[in-house]
C-alpha atoms as a PDB file:
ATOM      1  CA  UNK A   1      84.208 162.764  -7.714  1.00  0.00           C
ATOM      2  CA  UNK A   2      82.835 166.526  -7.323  1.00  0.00           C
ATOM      3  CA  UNK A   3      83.249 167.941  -4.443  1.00  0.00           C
ATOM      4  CA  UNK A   4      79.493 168.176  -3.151  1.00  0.00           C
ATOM      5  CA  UNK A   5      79.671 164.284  -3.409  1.00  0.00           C
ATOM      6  CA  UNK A   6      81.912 164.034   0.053  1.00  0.00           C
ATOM      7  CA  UNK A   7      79.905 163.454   2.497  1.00  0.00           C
ATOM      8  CA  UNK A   8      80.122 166.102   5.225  1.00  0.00           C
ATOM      9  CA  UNK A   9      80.480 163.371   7.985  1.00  0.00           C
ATOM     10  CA  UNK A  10      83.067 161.710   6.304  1.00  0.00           C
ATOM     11  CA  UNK A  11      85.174 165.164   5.533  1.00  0.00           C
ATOM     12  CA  UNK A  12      84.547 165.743   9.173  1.00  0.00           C
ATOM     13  CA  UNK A  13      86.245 162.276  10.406  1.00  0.00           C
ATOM     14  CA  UNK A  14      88.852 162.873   8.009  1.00  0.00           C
ATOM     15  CA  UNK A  15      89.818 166.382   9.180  1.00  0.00           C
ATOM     16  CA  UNK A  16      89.437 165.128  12.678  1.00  0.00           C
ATOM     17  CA  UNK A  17      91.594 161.787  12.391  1.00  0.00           C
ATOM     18  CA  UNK A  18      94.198 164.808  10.254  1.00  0.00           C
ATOM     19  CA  UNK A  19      94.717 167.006  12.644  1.00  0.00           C
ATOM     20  CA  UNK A  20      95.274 166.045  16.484  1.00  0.00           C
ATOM     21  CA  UNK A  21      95.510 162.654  16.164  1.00  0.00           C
ATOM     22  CA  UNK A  22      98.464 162.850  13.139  1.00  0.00           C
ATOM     23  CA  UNK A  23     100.156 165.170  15.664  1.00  0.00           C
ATOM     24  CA  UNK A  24     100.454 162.540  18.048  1.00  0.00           C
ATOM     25  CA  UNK A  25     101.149 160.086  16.051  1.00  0.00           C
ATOM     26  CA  UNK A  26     104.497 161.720  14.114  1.00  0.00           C
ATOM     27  CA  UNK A  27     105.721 162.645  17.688  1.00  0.00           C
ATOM     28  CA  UNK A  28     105.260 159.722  19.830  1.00  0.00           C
ATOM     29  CA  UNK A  29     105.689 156.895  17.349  1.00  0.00           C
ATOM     30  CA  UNK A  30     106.941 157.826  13.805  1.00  0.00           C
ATOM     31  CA  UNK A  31     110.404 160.514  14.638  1.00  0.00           C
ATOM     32  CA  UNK A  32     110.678 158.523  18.022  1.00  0.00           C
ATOM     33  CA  UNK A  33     111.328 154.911  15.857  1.00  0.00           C
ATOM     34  CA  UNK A  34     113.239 156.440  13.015  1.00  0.00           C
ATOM     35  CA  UNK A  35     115.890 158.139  15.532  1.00  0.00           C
ATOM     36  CA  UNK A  36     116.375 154.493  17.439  1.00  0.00           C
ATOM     37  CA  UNK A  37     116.420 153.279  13.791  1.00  0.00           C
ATOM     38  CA  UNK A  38     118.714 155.822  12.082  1.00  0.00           C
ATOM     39  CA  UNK A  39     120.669 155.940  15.275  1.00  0.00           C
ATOM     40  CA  UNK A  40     120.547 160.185  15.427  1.00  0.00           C
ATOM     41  CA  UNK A  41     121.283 162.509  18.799  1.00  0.00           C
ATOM     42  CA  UNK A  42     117.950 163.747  18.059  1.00  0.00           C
ATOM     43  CA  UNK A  43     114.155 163.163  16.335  1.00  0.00           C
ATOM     44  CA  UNK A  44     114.400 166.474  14.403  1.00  0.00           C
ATOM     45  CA  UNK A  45     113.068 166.240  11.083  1.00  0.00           C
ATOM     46  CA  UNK A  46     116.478 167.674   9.563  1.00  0.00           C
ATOM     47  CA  UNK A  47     118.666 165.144  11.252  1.00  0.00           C
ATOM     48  CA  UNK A  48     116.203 162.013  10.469  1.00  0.00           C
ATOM     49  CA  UNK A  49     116.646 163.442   6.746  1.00  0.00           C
ATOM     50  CA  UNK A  50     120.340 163.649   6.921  1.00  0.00           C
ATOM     51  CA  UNK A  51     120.805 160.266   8.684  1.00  0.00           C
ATOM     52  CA  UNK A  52     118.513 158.634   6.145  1.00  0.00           C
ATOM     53  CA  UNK A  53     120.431 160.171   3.101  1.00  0.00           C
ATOM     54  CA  UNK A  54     123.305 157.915   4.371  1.00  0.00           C
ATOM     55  CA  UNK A  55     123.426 154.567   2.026  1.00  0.00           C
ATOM     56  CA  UNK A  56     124.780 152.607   5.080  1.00  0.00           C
ATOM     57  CA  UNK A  57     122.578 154.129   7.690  1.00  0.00           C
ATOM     58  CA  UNK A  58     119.057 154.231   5.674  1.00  0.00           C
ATOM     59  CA  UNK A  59     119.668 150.355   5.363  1.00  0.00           C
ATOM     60  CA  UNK A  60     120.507 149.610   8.558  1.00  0.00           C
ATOM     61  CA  UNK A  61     117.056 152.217   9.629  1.00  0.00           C
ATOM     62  CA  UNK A  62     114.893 150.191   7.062  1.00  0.00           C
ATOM     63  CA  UNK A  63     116.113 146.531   8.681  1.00  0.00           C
ATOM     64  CA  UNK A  64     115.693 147.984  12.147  1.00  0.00           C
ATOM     65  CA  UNK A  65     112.105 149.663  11.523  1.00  0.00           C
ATOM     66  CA  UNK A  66     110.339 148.353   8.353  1.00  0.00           C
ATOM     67  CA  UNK A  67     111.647 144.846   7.324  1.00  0.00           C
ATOM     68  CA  UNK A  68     110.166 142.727  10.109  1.00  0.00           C
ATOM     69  CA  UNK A  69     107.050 145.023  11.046  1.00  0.00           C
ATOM     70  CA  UNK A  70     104.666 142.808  10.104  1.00  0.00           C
ATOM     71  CA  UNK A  71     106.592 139.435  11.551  1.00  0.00           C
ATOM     72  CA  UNK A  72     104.774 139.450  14.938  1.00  0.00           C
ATOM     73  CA  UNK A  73     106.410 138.562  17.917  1.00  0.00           C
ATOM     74  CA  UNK A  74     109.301 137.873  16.949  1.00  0.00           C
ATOM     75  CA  UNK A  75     110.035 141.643  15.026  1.00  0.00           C
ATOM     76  CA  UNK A  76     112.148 142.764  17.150  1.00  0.00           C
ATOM     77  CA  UNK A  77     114.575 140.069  17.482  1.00  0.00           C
ATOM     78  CA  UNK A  78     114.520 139.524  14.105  1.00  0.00           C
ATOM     79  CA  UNK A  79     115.210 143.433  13.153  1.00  0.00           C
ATOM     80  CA  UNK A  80     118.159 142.804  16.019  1.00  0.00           C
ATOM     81  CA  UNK A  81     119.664 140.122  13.946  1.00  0.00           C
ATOM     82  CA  UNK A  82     119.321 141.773  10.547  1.00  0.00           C
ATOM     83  CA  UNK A  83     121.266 145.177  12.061  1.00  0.00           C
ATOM     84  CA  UNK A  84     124.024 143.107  13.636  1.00  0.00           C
ATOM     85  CA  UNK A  85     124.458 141.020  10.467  1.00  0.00           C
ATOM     86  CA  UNK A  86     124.987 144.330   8.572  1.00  0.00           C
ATOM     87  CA  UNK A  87     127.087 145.675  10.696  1.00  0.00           C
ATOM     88  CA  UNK A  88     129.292 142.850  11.451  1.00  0.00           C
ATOM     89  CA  UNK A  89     130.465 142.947   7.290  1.00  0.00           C
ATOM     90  CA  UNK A  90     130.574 146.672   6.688  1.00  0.00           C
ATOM     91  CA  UNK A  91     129.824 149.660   8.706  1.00  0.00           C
ATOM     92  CA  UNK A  92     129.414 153.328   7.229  1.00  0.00           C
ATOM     93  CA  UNK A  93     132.828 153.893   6.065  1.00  0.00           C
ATOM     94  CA  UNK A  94     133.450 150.572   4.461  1.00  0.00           C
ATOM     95  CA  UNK A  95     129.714 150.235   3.027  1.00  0.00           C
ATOM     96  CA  UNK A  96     131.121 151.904  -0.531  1.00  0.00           C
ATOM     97  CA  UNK A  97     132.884 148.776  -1.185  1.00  0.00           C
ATOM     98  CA  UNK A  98     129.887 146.247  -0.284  1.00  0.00           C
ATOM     99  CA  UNK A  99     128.115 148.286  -2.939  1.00  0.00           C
ATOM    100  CA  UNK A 100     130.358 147.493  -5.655  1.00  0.00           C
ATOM    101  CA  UNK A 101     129.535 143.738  -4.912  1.00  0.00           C
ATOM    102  CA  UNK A 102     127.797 141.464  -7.449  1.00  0.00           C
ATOM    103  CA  UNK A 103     124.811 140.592  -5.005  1.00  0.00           C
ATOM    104  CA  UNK A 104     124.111 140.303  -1.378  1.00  0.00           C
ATOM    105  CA  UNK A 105     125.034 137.007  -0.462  1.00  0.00           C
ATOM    106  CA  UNK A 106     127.319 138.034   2.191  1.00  0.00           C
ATOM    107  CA  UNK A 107     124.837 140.107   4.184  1.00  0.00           C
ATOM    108  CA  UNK A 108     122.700 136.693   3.810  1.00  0.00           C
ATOM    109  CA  UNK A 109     125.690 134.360   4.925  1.00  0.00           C
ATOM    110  CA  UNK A 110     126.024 136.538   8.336  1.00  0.00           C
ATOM    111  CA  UNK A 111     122.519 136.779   8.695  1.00  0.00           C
ATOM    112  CA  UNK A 112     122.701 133.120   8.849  1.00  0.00           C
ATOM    113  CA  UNK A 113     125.787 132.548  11.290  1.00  0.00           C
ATOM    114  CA  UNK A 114     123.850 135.253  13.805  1.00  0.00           C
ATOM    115  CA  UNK A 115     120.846 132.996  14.298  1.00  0.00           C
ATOM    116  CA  UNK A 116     122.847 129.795  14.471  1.00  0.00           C
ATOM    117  CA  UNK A 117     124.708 131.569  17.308  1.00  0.00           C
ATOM    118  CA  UNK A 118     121.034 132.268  18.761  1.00  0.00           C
ATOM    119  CA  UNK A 119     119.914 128.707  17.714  1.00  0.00           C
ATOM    120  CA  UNK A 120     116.987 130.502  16.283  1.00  0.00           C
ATOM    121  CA  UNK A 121     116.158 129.334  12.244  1.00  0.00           C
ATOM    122  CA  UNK A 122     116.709 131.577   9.746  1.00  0.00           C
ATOM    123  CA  UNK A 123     113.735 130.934   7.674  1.00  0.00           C
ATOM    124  CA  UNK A 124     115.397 130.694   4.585  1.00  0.00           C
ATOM    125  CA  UNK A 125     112.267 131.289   2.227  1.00  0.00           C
ATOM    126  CA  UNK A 126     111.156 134.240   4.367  1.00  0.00           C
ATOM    127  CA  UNK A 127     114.141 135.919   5.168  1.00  0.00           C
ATOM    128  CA  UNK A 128     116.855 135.359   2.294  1.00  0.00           C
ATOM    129  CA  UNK A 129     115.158 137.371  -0.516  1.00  0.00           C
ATOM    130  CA  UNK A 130     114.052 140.385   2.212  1.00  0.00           C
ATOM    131  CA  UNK A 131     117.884 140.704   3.163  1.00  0.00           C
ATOM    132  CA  UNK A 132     120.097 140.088   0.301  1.00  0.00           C
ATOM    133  CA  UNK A 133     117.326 141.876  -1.790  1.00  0.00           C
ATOM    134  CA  UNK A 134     117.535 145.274   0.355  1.00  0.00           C
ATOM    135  CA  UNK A 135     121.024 145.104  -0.308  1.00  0.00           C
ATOM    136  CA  UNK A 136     120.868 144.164  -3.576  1.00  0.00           C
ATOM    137  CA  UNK A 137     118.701 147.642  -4.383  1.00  0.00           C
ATOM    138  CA  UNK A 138     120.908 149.335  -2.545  1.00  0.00           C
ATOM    139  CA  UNK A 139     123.517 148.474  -4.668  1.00  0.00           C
ATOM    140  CA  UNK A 140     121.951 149.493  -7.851  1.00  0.00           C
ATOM    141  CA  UNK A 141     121.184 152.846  -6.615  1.00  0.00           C
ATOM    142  CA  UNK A 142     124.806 153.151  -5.792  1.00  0.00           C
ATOM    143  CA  UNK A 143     125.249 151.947  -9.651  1.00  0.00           C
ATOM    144  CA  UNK A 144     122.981 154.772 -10.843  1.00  0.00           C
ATOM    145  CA  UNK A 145     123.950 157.240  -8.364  1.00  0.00           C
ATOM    146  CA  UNK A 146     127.264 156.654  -6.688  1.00  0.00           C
ATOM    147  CA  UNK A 147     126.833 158.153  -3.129  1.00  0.00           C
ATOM    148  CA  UNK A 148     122.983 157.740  -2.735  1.00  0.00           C
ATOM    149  CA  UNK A 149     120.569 155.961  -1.015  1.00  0.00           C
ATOM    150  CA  UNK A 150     117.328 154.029  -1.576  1.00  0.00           C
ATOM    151  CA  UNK A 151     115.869 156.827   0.587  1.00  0.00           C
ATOM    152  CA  UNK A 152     117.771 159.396  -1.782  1.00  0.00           C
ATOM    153  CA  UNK A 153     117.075 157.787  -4.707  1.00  0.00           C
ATOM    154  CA  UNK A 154     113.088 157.742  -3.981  1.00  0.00           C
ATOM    155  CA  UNK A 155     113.372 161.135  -3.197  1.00  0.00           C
ATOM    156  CA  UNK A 156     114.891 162.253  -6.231  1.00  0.00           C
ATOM    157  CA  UNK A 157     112.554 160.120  -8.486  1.00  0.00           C
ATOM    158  CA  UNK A 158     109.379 161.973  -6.601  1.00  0.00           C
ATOM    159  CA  UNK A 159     110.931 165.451  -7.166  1.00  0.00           C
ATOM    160  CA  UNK A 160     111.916 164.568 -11.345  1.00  0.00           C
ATOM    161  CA  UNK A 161     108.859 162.780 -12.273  1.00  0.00           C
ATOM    162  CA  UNK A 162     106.146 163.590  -9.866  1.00  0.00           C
ATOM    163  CA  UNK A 163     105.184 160.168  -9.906  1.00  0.00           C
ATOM    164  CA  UNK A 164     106.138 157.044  -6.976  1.00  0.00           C
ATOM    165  CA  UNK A 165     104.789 154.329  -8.778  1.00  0.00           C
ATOM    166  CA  UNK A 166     108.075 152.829 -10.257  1.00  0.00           C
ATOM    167  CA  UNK A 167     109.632 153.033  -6.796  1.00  0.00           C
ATOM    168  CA  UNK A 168     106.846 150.901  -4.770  1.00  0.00           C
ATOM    169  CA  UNK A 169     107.184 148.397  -7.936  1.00  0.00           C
ATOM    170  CA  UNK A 170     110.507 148.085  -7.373  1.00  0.00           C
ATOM    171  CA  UNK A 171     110.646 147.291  -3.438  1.00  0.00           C
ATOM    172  CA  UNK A 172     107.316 145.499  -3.676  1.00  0.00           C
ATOM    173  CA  UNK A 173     108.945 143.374  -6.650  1.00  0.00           C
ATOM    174  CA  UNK A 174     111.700 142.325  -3.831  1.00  0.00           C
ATOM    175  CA  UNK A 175     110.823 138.737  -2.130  1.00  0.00           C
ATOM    176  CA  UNK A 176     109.872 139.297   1.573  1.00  0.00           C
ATOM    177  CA  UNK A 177     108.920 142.612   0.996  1.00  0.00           C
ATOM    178  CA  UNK A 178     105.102 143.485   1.074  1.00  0.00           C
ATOM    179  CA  UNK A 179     103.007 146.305  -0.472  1.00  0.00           C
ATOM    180  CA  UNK A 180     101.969 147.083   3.279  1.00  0.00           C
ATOM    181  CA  UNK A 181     105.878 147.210   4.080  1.00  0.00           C
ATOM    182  CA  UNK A 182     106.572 148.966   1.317  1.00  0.00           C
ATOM    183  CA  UNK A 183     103.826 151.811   1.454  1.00  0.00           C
ATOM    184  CA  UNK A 184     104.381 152.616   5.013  1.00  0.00           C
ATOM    185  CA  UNK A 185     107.811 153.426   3.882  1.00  0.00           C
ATOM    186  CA  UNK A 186     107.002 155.302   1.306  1.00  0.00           C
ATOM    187  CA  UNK A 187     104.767 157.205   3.201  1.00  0.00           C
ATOM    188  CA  UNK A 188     107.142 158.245   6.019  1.00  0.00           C
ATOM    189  CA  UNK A 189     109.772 159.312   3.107  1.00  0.00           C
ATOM    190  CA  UNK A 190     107.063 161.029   1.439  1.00  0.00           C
ATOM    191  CA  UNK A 191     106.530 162.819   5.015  1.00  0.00           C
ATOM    192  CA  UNK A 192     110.069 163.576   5.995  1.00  0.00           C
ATOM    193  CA  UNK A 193     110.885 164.904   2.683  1.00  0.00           C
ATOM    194  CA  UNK A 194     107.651 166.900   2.378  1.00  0.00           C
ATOM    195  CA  UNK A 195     107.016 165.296  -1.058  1.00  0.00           C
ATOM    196  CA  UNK A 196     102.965 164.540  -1.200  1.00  0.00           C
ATOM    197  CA  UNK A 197     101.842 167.512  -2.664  1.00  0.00           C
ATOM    198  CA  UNK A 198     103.906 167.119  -5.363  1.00  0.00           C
ATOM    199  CA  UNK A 199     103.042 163.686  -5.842  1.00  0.00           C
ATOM    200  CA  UNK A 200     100.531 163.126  -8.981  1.00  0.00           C
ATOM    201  CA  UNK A 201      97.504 162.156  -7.323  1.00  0.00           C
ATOM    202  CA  UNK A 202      96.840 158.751  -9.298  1.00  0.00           C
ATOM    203  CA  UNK A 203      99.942 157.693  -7.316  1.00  0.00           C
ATOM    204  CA  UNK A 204      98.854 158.519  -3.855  1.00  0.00           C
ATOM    205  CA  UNK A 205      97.423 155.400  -3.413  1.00  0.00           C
ATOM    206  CA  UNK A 206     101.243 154.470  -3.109  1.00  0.00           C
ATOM    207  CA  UNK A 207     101.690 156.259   0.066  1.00  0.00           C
ATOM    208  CA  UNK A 208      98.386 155.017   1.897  1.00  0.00           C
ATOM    209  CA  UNK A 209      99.399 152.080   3.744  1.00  0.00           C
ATOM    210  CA  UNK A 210      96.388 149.656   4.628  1.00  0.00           C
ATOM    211  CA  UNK A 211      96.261 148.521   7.926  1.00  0.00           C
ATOM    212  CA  UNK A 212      93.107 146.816   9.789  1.00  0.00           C
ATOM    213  CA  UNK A 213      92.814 150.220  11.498  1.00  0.00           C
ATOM    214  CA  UNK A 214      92.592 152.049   8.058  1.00  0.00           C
ATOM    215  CA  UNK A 215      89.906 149.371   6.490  1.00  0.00           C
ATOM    216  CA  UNK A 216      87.796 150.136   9.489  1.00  0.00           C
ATOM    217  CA  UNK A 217      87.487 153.560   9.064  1.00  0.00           C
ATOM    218  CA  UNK A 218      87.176 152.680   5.484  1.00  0.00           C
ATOM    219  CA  UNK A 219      84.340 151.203   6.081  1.00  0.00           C
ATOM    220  CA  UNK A 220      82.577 154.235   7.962  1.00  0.00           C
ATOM    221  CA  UNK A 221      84.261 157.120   5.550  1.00  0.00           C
ATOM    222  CA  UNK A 222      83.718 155.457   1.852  1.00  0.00           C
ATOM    223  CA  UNK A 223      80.096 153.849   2.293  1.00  0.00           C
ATOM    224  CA  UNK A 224      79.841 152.377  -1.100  1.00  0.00           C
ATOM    225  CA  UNK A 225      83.160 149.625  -0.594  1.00  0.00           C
ATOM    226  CA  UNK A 226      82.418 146.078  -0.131  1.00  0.00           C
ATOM    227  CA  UNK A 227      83.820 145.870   3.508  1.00  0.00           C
ATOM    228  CA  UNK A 228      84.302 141.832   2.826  1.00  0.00           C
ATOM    229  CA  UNK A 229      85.666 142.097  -1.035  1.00  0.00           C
ATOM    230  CA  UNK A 230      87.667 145.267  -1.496  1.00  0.00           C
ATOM    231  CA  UNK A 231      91.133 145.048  -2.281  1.00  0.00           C
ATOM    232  CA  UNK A 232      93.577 147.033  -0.463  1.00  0.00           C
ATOM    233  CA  UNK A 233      94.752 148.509  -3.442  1.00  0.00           C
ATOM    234  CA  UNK A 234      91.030 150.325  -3.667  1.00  0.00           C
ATOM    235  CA  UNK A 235      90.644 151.149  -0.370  1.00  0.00           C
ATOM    236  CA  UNK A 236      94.023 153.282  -0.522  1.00  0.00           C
ATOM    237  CA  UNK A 237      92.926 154.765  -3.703  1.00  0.00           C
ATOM    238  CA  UNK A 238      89.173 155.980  -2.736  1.00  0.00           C
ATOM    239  CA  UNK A 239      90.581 157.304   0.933  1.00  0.00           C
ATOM    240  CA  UNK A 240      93.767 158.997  -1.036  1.00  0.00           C
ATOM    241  CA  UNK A 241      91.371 160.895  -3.054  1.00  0.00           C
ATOM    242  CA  UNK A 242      88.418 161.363  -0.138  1.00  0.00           C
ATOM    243  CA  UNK A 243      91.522 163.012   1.838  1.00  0.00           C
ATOM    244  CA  UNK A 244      92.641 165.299  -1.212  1.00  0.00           C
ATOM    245  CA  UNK A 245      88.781 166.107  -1.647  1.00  0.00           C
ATOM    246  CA  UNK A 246      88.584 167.168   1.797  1.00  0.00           C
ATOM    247  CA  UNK A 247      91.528 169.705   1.811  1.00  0.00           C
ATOM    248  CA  UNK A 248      93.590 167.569   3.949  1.00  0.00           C
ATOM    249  CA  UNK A 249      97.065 165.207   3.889  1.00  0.00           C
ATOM    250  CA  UNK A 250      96.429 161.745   3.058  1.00  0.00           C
ATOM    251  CA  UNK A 251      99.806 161.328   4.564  1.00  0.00           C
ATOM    252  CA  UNK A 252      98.205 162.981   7.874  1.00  0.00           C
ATOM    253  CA  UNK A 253      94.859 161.346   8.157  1.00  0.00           C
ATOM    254  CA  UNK A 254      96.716 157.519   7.435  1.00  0.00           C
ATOM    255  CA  UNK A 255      98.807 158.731  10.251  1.00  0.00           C
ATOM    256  CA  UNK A 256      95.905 159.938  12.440  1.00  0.00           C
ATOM    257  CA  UNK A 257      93.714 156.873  11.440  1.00  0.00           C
ATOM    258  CA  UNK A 258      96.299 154.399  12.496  1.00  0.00           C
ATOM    259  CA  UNK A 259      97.081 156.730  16.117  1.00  0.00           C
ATOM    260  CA  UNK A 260      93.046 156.437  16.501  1.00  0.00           C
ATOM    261  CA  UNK A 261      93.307 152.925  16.106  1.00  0.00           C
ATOM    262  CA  UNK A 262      96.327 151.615  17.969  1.00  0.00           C
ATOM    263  CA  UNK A 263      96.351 153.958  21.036  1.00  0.00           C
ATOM    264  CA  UNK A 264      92.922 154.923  21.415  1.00  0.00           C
ATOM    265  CA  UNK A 265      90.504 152.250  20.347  1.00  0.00           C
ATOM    266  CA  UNK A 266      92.763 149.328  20.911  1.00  0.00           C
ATOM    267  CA  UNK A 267      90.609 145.780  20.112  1.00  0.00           C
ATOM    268  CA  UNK A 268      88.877 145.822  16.600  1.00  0.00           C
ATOM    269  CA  UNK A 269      85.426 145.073  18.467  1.00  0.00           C
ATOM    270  CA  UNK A 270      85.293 148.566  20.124  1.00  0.00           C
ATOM    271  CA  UNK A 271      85.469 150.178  16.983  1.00  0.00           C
ATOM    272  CA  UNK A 272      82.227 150.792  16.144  1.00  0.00           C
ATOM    273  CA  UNK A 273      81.981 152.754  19.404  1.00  0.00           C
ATOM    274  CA  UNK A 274      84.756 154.619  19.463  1.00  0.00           C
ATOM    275  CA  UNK A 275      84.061 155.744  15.789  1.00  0.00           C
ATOM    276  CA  UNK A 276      80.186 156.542  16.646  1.00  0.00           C
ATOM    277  CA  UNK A 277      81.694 158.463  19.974  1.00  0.00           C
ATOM    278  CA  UNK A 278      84.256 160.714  17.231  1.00  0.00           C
ATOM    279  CA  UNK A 279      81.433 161.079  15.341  1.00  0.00           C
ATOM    280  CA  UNK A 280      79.235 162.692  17.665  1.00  0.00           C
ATOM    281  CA  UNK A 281      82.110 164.874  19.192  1.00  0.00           C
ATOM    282  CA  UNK A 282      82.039 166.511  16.183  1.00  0.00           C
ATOM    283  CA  UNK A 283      78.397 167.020  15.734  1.00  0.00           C
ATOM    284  CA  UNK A 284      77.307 165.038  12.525  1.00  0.00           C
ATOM    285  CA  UNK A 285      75.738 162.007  14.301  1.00  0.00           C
END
């Protein structure tokens, strides 16, 4: 798309959802999560990134924050459960050995014997694959790479090829495991490990989780999508490339669009409102 097709009100919300709003966002929800996740002294980027390099402890953060995001209610029990299972068969000193194991049955089998304990089900069909599956990439990274961890791993595929695409294939390709799930992680490595730029921009799309937040301001920023039809697949590709159009971080205005969303527009009805009142704060009503 050349650039004089952007529409200056929609490079406007863009910058505007980018800036402020992204702020908030990394500092009050994404490095406040990831420390309770990674279990780190501090949310500084550095120790997040050091934590997370940990094979044992960027599991355990990935049960405790990503897994079970999208489970509802019950999340945070069920991100409870999954940690304690992991950490009643290994912990970080022992995890080496649980990576030289043939699958990750055993991570599965404690899983199981923690919600019996709870009397809660263990939703065999959901949960099984999620769990043992983690696990189970974990352990061929160790294979490949003895020492690293999924995080490191998708780190050092970004910085060899350029490209992401083979890594959200893989995790997606794991039952229990969505593209939404998947994406948002990939985004906040992307973030941490200050990879986007160098990401090839046909895999951005990757790293542009879509949320009901970020197909609402779809539907204001890219006029010409179907707001009933489009995939979410196309919706994180136009918006990836509106945001590198507009000189800004996709990373930051997903970030800043889902801030906007959760903590300042709140119900899906108001957003019309909200979006017309942004709109006119920045003086391209």
């Amino acid at each position: 798309m050349p650039q004089s097709d952007l529409n200056p009100r929609s490079a406007a919300i863009i910058a505007a959802l980018a800036s402020d709003r992204a702020d908030r966002y990394i500092q009050e929800v994404l490095l406040p999560n990831l420390q309770h996740a990674a279990r780190t002294e501090t949310m500084e980027i550095e120790a997040l990134r050091t934590a997370l390099s940990n094979p044992f402890r960027c599991l355990q953060a990935f049960f405790a924050h990503y897994a079970f995001s999208r489970r509802g209610k019950d999340k945070d029990e069920l991100a409870s459960m999954a940690v304690i299972a992991l950490r009643r068969i290994t912990d970080e000193e022992s995890f080496p050995k649980l990576l030289e194991e043939a699958d990750g049955n055993r991570l599965w089998e404690a899983f199981c014997q923690v919600c019996q304990e709870r009397r809660r089900k263990n939703s065999e069909q959901l949960n099984r694959g999620l769990l043992a599956g983690m696990l189970e990439l974990a352990q061929e990274v160790n294979a490949l790479e003895q020492g690293d961890s999924i995080i490191g791993w998708i780190v050092r595929g970004a910085r060899a090829t350029d490209r992401i695409e083979a890594q959200f294939l893989r995790i997606v390709d794991i039952r229990g495991v969505g593209p939404k799930t998947t994406s948002t992680f990939l985004r906040d490595v992307a973030f941490l490990f200050e990879l986007e730029a160098r990401i090839d921009p046909l895999d951005r799309l990757y790293i542009q989780p879509v949320d009901r937040w970020l197909r609402l301001a779809a539907q204001v920023i890219v006029p010409e999508l179907d707001e009933t039809k489009s995939v979410d697949w196309v919706i994180a590709g136009k918006l990836a490339k509106y945001s590198r159009i507009a000189g800004v971080s996709g990373i930051r205005f997903n970030m800043g669009a889902s801030y906007f969303g959760t903590r300042e527009v709140r119900e899906a009805d108001r957003y019309p409102l909200a979006m017309e009142d942004l709109i006119q704060s920045l003086g391209k009503g």
